[in-house]
Protein backbone atom coordinates (compact mmCIF):
# COMPACT_ATOMS: atom_id res chain seq x y z
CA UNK A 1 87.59 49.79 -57.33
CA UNK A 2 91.21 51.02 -55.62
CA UNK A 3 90.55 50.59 -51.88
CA UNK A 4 90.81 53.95 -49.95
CA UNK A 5 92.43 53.54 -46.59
CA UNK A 6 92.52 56.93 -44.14
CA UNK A 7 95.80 57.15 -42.11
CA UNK A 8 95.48 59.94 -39.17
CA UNK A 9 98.75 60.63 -37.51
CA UNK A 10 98.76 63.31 -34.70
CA UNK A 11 101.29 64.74 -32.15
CA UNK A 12 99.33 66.99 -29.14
CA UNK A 13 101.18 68.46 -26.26
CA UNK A 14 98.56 68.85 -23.48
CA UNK A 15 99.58 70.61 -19.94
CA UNK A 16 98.86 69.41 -16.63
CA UNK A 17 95.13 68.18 -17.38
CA UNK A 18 93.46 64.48 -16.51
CA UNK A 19 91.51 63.67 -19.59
CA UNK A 20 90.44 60.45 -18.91
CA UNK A 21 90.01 58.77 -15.39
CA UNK A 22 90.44 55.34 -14.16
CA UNK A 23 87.84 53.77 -11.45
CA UNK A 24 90.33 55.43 -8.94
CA UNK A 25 90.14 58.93 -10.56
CA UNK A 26 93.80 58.98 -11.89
CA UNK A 27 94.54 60.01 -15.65
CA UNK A 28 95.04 56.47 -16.91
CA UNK A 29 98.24 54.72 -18.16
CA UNK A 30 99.66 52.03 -19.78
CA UNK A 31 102.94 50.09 -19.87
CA UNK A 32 104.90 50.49 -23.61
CA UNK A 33 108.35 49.63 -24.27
CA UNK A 34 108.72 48.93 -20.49
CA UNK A 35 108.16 52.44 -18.98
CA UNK A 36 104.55 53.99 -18.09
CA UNK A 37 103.16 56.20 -20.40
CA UNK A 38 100.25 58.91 -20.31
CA UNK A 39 97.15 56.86 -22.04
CA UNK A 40 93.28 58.89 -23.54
CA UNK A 41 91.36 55.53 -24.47
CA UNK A 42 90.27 55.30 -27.54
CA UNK A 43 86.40 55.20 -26.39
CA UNK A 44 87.10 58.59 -24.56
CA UNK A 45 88.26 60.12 -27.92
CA UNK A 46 85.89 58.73 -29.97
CA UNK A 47 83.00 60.30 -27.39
CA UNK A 48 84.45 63.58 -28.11
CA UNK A 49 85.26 63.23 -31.69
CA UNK A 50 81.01 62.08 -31.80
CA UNK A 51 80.67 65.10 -29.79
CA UNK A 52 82.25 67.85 -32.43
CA UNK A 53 79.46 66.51 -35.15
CA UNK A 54 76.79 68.53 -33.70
CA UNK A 55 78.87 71.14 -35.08
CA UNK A 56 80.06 69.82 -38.49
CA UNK A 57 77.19 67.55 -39.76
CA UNK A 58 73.06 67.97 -39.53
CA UNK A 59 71.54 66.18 -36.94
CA UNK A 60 69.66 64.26 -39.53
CA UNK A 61 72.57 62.56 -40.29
CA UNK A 62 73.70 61.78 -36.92
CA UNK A 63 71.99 59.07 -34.42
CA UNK A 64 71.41 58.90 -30.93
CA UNK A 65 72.85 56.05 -28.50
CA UNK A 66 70.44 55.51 -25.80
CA UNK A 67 69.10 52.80 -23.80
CA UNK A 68 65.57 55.45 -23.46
CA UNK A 69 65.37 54.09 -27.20
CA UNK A 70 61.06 54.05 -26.53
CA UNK A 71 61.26 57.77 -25.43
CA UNK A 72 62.85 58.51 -27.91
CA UNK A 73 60.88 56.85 -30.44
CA UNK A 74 57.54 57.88 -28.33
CA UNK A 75 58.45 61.80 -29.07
CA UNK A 76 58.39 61.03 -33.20
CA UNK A 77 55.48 59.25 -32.87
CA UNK A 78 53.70 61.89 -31.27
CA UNK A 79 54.77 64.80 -33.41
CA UNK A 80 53.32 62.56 -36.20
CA UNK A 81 49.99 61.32 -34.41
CA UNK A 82 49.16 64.30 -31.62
CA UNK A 83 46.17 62.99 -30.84
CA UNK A 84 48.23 59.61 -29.00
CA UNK A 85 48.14 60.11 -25.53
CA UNK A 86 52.10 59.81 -24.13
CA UNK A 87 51.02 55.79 -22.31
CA UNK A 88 49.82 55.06 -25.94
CA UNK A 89 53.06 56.29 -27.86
CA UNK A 90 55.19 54.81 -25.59
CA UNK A 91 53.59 51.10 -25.69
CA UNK A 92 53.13 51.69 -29.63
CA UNK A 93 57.11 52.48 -29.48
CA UNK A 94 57.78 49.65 -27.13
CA UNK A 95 55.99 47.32 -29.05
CA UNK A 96 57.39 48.38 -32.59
CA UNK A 97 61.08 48.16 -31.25
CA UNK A 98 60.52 44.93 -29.95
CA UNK A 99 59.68 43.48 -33.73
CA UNK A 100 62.51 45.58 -35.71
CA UNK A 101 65.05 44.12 -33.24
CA UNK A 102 64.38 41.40 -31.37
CA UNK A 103 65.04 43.48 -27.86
CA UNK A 104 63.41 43.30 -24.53
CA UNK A 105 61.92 46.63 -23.97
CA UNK A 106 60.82 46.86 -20.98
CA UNK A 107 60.02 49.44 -17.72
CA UNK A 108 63.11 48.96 -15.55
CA UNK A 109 62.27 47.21 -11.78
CA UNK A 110 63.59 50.65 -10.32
CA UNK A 111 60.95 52.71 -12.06
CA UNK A 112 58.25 50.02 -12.32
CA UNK A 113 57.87 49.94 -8.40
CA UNK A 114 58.10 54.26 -8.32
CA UNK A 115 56.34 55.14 -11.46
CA UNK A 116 52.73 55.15 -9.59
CA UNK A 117 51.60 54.79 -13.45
CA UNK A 118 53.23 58.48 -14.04
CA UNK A 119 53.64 57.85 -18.11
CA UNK A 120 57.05 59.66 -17.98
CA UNK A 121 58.28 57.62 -15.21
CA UNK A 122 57.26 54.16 -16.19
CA UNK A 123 59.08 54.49 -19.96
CA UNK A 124 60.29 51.27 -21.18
CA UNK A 125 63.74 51.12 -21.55
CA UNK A 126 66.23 48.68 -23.72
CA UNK A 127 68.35 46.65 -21.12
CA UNK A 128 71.83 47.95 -23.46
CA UNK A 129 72.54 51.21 -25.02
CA UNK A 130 70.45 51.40 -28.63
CA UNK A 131 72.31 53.01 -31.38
CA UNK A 132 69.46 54.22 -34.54
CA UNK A 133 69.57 56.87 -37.10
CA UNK A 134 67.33 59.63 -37.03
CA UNK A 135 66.22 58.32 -40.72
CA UNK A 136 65.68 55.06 -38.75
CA UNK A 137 63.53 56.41 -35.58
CA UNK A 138 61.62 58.31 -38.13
CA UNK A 139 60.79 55.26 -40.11
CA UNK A 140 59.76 53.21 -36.99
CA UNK A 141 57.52 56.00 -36.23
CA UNK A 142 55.43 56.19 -39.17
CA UNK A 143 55.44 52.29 -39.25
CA UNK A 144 54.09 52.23 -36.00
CA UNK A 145 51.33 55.33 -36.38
CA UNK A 146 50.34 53.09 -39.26
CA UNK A 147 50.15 50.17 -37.56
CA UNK A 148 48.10 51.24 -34.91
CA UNK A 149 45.57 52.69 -37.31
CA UNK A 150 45.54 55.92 -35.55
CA UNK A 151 43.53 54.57 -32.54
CA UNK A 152 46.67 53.91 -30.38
CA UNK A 153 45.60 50.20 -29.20
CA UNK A 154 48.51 48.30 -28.62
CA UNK A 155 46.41 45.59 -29.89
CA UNK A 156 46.66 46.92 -33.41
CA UNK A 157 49.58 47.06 -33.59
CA UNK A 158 50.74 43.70 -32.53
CA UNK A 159 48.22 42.29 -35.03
CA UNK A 160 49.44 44.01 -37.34
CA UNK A 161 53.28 43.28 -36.69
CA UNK A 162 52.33 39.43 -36.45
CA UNK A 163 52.31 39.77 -40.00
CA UNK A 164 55.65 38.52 -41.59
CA UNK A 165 56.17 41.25 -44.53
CA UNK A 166 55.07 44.25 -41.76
CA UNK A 167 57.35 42.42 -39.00
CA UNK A 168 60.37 42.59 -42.64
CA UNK A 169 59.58 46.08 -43.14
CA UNK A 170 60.19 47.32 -39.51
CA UNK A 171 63.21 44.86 -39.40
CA UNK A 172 64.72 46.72 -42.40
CA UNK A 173 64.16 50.23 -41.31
CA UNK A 174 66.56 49.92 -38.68
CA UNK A 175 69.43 48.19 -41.58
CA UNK A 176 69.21 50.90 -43.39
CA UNK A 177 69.80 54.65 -43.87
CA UNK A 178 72.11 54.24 -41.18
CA UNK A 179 73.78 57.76 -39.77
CA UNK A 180 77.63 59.08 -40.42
CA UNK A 181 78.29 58.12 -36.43
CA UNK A 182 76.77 54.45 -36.83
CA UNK A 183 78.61 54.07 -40.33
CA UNK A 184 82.30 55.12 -38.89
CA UNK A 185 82.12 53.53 -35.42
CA UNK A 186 79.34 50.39 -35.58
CA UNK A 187 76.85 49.09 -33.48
CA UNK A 188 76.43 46.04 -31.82
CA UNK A 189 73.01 45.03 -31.23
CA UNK A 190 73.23 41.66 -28.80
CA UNK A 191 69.62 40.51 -29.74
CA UNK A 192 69.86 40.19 -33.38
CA UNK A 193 73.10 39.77 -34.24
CA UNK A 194 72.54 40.59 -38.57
CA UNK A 195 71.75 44.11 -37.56
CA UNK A 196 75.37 44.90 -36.42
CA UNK A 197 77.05 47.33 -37.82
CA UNK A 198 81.27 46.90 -38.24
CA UNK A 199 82.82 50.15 -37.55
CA UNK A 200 84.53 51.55 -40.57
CA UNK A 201 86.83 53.93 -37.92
CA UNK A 202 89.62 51.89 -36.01
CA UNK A 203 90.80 54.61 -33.23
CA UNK A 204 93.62 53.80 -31.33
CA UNK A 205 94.44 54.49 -27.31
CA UNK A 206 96.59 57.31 -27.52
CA UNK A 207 100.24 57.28 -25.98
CA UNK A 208 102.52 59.66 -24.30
CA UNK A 209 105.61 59.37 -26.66
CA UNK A 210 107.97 59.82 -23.51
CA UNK A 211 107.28 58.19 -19.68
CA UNK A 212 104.70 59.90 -17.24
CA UNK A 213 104.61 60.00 -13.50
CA UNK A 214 101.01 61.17 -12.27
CA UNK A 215 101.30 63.99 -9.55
CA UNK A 216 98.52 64.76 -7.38
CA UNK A 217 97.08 68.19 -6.55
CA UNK A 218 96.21 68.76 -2.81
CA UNK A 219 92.78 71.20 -3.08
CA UNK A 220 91.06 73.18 0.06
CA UNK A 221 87.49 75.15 -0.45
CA UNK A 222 86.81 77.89 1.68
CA UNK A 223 82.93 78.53 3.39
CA UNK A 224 81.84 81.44 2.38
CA UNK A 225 79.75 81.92 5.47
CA UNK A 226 82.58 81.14 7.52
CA UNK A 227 83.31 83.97 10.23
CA UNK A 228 87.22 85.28 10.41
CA UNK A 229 86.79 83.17 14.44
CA UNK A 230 86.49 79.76 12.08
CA UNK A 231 89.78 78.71 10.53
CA UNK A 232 90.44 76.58 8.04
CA UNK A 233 89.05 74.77 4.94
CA UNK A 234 85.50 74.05 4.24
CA UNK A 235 86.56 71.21 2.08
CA UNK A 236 89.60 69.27 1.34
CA UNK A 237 90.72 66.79 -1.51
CA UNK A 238 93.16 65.87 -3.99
CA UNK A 239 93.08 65.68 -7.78
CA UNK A 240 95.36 63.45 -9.50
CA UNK A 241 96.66 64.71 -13.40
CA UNK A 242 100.10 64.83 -15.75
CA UNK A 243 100.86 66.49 -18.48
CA UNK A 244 102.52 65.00 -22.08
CA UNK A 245 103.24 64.62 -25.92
CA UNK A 246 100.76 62.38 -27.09
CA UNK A 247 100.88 60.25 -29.93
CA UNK A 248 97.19 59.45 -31.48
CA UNK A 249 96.10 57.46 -34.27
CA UNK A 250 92.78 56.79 -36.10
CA UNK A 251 92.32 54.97 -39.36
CA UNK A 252 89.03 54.83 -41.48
CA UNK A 253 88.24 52.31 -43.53
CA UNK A 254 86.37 54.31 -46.58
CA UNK A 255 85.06 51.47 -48.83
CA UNK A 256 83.42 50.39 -45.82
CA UNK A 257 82.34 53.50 -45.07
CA UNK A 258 80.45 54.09 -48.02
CA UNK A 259 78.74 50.64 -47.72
CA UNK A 260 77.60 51.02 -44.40
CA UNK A 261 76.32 54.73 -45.31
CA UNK A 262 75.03 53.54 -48.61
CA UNK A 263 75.50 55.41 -51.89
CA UNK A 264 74.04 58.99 -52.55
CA UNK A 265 71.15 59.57 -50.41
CA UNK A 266 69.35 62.11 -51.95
CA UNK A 267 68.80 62.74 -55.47
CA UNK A 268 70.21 65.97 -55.56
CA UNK A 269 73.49 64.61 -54.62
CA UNK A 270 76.47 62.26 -56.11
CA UNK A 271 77.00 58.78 -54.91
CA UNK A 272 80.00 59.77 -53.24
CA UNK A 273 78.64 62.86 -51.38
CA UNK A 274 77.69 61.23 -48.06
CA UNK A 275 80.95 58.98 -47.66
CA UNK A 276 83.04 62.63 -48.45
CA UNK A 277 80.79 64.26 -45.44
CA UNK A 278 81.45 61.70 -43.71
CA UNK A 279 85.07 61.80 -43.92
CA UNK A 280 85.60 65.50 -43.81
CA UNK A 281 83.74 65.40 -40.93
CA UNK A 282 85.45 62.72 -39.06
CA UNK A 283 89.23 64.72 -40.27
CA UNK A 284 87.98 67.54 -38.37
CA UNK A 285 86.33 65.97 -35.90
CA UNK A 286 89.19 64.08 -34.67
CA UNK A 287 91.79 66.21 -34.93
CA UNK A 288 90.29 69.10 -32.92
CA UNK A 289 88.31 67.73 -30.64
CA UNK A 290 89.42 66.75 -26.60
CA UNK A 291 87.87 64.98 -24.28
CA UNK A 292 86.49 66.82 -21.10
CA UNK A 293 87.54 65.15 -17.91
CA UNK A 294 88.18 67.81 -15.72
CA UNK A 295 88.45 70.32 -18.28
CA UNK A 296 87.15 73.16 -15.86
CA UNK A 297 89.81 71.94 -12.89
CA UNK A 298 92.70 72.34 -15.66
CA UNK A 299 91.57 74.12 -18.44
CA UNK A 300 93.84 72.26 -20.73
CA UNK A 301 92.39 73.30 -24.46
CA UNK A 302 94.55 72.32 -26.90
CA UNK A 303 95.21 71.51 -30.29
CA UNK A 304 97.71 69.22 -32.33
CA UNK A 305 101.22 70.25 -33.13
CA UNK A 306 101.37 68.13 -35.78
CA UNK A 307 98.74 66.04 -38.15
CA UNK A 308 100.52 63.87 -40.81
CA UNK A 309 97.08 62.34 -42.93
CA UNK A 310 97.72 59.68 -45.30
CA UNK A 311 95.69 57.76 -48.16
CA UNK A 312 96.69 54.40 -48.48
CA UNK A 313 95.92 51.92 -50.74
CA UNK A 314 96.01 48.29 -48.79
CA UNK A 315 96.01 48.36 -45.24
CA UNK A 316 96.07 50.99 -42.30
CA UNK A 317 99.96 51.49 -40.80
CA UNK A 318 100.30 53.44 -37.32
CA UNK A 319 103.22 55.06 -36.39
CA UNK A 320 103.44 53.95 -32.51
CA UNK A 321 106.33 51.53 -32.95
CA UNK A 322 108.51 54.93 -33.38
CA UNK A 323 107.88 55.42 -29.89
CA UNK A 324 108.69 51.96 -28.35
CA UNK A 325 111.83 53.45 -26.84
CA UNK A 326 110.45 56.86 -25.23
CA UNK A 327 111.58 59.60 -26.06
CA UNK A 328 114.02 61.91 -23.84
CA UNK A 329 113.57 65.51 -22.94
CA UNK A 330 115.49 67.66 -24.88
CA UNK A 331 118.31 69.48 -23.81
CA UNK A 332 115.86 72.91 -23.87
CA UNK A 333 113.20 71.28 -21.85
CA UNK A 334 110.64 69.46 -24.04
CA UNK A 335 109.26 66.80 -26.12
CA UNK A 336 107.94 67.36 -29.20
CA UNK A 337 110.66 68.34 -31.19
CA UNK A 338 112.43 65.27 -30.40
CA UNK A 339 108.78 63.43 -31.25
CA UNK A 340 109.15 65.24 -34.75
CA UNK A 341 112.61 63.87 -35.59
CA UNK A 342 111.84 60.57 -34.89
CA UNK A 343 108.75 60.62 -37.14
CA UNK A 344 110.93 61.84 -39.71
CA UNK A 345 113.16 59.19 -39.50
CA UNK A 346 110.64 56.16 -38.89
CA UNK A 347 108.09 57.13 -41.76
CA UNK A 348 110.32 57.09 -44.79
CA UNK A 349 112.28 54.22 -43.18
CA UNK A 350 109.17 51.89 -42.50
CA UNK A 351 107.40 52.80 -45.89
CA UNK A 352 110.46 51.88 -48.18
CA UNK A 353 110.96 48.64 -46.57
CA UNK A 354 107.51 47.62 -47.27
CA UNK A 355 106.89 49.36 -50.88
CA UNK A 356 103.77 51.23 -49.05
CA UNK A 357 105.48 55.29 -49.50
CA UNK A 358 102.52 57.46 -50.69
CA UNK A 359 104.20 60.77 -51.05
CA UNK A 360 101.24 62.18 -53.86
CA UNK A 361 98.73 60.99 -50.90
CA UNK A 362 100.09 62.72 -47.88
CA UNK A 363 99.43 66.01 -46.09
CA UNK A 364 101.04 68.07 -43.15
CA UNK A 365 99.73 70.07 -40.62
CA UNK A 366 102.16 71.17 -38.32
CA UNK A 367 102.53 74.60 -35.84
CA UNK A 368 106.00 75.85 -34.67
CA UNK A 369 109.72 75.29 -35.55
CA UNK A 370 109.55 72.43 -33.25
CA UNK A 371 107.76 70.17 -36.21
CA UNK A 372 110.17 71.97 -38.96
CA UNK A 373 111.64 68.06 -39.61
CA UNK A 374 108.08 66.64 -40.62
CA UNK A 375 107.85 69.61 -42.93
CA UNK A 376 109.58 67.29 -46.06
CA UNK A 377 106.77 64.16 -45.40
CA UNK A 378 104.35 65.40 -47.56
CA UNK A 379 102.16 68.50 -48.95
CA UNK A 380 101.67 71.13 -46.12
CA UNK A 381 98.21 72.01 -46.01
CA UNK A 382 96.40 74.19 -43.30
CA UNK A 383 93.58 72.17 -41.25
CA UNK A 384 90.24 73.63 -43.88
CA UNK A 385 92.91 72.72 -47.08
CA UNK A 386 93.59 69.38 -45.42
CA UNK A 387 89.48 68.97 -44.99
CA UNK A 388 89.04 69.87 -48.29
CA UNK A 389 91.34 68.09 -50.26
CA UNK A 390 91.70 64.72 -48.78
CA UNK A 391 87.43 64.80 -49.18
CA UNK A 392 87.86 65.63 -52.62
CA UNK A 393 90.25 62.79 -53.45
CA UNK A 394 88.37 60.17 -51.17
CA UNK A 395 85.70 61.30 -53.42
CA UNK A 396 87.99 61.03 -56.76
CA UNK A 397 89.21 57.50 -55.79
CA UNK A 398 84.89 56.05 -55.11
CA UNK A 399 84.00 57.51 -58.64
CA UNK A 400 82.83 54.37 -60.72
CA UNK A 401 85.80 53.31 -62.92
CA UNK A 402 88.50 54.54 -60.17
């Protein structure tokens, strides 16, 4: 089978805005090519490209991230078993986590010594955030209801998860069916190391393509019930932000994306269908989403200038080294044209030198005459054509025989 690499190549001007903050509340940075640049950590991107799947997938194919993994787990229970009081859903869920992965679940020392036995407040808890499917909470729970024979004694159901192939089964429901968010970015589970999950998605920091000062913003609230006698501010602080062409980059790995999803899912569907879901939905995703640090201060809502997409057949290849030396402002104010030009010149440049050029796999996006010199890098597509087509050729290139 040809491997199917997914190159994501974007170019976003964003106005004065602070997207991601540092433990002292500044937008962070980073030193490249010796000058500080504007940085959005890849976590922080990856949050809100997680974030736009409620929108572009069904939650059934999305997971939840949680260290309240029991609650969680508590609430299918009880929609299957109603007659389970919420203490005896809870310990059944406790318990059945416990065996499938080798976690301490347990009721935190904070709400152990407030709960007063409340059953909400006394919920065990994983001591690290959980990642599970909803195919795989779903499975737990009817393991568990089954388990404890539908009398809700926690002794039940540790007898009956003593048992080796009962203790297998729960083990595998949480290795397999494993949702589109698990499948592209991973999971680490620090108890039982074989259940890990290596993220198909690599998602890099992304980079102001030019040098950044921060500049702070010096705020006053006024007191409403303040009378015209009492002068001045009812509050005072100061907001630090910048503003800049970023350069962001995201590669997916889609033979490893189909094998952590597994092949077709349903019967009604081809063996490629849930890695092309997948993969349409992390395209969108990605490109339009932003993350929301101090959105409502700044209001900063904006999309890419440019998207340059790419199907490779070897390795993943990011474009940052272009911007090593920043680049200047042009002589009409601005930095994205400039950004444009010297894409145009690194790509072709880079990908002849290494035999790696994939001009029948590559697709623009771009906005504005600003982006005109990207237009010749590959097919220009608009962002549903790009979504469409690069699914159905991901799709072409997993067929058996490709």
């Amino acid at each position: 089978m040809t491997r199917t690499i997914l190159d994501i190549h974007i170019l976003q001007t964003v106005p004065p805005s602070n997207l991601n903050r540092d433990d002292t509340g500044s937008p962070k940075s980073a030193v490249y090519g010796g000058v500080r640049r504007a940085r959005v950590s890849s976590q922080a991107w990856k949050r809100a490209t997680r974030t736009a799947f409620s929108t572009l997938l069904d939650p059934s194919e999305l997971g939840i991230r949680t260290k309240k993994v029991a609650a969680v787990l508590a609430e299918r229970i009880s929609a299957l078993d109603p007659s389970l009081s919420k203490v005896a859903a809870s310990d059944l869920a406790a318990e059945t986590l416990r065996a499938a992965t080798g976690s301490k679940i347990e009721v935190p020392k904070r709400k152990a010594k407030d709960s007063d036995g409340d059953a909400d407040g006394r919920a065990p808890e994983s001591s690290y955030l959980m990642f599970l499917s909803s195919h795989q909470l779903l499975g737990l729970a009817e393991l568990a209801v089954e388990g404890s024979k539908g009398s809700g004694d926690i002794k039940a159901i540790k007898d009956f998860l003593k048992d080796k192939d009962n203790k297998a089964r729960a083990r595998k429901l949480v290795d397999t069916r494993h949702s589109v968010d698990i499948a592209l970015f991973g999971r680490m589970v620090a108890d039982a190391t074989d259940l890990n999950v290596e993220a198909a998605t690599q998602v890099a920091h992304a980079l102001s393509v030019h040098a950044v000062d921060n500049e702070s913003d010096y705020y006053t609230a006024v007191d409403d019930q303040n009378s015209d006698a009492e002068k001045g501010a009812g509050m005072i602080g100061i907001v630090d932000f910048n503003s800049a062409t970023l350069y962001r980059y995201a590669a997916v790995d889609v033979n490893r994306l189909r094998s952590n999803l597994g092949e077709g899912l349903r019967e009604d569907e081809s063996s490629t269908a849930p890695t092309r879901r997948a993969v349409e939905a992390f395209l969108e995703g990605f490109v339009t989403s932003l993350p929301t640090g101090k959105i409502n201060s700044f209001g900063n809502h904006t999309l890419p200038a440019a998207v340059i997409v790419k199907i490779r057949n070897k390795r993943p290849i990011s474009f940052a080294a272009a911007f090593e030396r920043p680049v200047t402002q042009g002589d009409a104010g601005g930095f994205l044209r400039g950004s444009c030009e010297r894409l145009a010149r690194h790509v072709p440049e880079l990908e002849k030198a290494y035999g790696v050029a994939a001009p029948d796999t590559t697709w623009i996006m771009r906005v504005g005459d600003d982006t005109e010199a990207l237009a010749g890098l590959g097919t220009e597509v608009t962002l549903s054509e790009l979504v469409d087509t690069v699914g159905a050729v991901v799709a072409e290139r997993l067929e058996p025989g490709a």
